[in-house]
Structure formats: C-alpha cells, structure tokens
Protein backbone atom coordinates (compact mmCIF):
# COMPACT_ATOMS: atom_id res chain seq x y z
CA UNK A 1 0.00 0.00 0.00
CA UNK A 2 1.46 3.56 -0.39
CA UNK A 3 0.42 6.78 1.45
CA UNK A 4 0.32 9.88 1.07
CA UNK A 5 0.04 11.57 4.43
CA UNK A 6 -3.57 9.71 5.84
CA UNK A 7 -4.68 8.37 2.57
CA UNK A 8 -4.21 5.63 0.45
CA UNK A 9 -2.88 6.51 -3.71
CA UNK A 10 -3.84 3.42 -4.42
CA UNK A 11 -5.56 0.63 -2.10
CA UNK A 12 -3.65 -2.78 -1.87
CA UNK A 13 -5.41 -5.24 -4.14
CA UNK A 14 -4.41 -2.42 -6.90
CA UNK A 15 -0.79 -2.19 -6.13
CA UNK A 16 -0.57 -6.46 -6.01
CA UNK A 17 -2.35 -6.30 -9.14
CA UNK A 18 -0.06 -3.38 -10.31
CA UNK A 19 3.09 -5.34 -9.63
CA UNK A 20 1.88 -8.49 -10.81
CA UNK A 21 1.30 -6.65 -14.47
CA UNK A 22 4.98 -5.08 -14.42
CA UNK A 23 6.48 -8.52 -13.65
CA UNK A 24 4.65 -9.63 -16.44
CA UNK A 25 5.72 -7.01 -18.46
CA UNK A 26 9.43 -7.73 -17.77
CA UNK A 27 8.78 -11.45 -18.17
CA UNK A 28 7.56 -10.90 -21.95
CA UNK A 29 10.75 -8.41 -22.81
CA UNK A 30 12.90 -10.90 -21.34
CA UNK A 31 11.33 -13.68 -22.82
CA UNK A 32 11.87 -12.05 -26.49
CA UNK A 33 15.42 -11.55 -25.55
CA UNK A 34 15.64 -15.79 -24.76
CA UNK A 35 13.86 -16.51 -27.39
CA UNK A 36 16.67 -14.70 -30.08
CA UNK A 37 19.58 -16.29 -28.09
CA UNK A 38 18.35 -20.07 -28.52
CA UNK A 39 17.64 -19.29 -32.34
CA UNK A 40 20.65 -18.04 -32.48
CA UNK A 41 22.18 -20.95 -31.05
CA UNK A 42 20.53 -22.93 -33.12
CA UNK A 43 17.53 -24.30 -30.35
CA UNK A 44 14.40 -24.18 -31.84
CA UNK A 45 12.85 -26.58 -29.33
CA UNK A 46 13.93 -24.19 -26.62
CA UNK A 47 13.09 -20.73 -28.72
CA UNK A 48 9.38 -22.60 -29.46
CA UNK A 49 9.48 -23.08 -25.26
CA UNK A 50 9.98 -19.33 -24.85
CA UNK A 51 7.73 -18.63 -27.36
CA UNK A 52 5.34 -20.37 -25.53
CA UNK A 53 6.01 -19.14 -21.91
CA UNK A 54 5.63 -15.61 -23.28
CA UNK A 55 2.11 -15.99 -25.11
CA UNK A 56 1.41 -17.14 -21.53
CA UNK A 57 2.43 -14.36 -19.57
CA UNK A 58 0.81 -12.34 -22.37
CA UNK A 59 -2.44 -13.89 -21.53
CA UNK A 60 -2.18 -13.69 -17.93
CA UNK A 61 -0.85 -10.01 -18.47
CA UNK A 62 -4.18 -8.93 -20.26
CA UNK A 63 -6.25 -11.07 -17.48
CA UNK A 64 -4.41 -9.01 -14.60
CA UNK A 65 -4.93 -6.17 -16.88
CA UNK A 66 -9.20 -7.05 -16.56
CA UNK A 67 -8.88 -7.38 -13.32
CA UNK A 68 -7.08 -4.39 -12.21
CA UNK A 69 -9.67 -1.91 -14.32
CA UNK A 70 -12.45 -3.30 -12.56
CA UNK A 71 -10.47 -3.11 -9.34
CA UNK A 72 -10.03 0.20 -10.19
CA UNK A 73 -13.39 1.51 -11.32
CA UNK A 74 -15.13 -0.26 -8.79
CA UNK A 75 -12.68 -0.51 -5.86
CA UNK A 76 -13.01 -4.58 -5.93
CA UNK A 77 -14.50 -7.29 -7.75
C-alpha cells in the first residue's frame, strides 16, 4: 500500500495487481530476448518453449490487466 500523508494513492489489491502486471511485463521483454539467443544458437525446441512461456504471460498479463480496471473503477471485484 502507499500513502500519502492519511490516505491511500492506491488501495492494496491495486498495487498487487499493479506489480503483478509489471512482472509480467518484464517477463515478456525478457522472454523475447531468450527466445533470439536459442535461435541463435541454433535451439528451436527451446526458442518454441519461450515462445510459448511468453504468449502465456501475455495472456495472464491482459487477465491481470481485466482485473485491475475493474479493481479500479469499482474498488473490488
């Protein structure tokens, strides 16, 4: 939770929610960055794993992403 003198700038289920997203987000540049290195070594089982691992986190990225507007427009779900 973070504060700003008494009150809250954002409660915590939106700040869990909010770092959940940016780990996300770093998971699918990193991911990108794995993927180039195994094709460029010449692993296209492990490139096809990253590939995989990222369209995950994608899809969990745009679920938090649900969540969190909802969280946010209606202060829960």
């Amino acid at each position: 939770m973070v504060k700003a003198g008494t009150r809250e700038a954002v409660n915590n289920l939106e700040y869990d929610l909010l770092t959940v997203l940016h780990n996300k987000a770093k998971a699918v540049q990193a991911y990108e960055i794995y993927m180039q290195d195994a094709q460029s070594m010449g692993s296209q089982p492990c490139a096809d794993l990253f590939r995989k691992l990222c369209e995950s986190d994608i899809q969990q990225a745009q679920e938090i992403r649900r969540h969190l507007l909802e969280v946010m427009q209606k202060g829960r779900m």
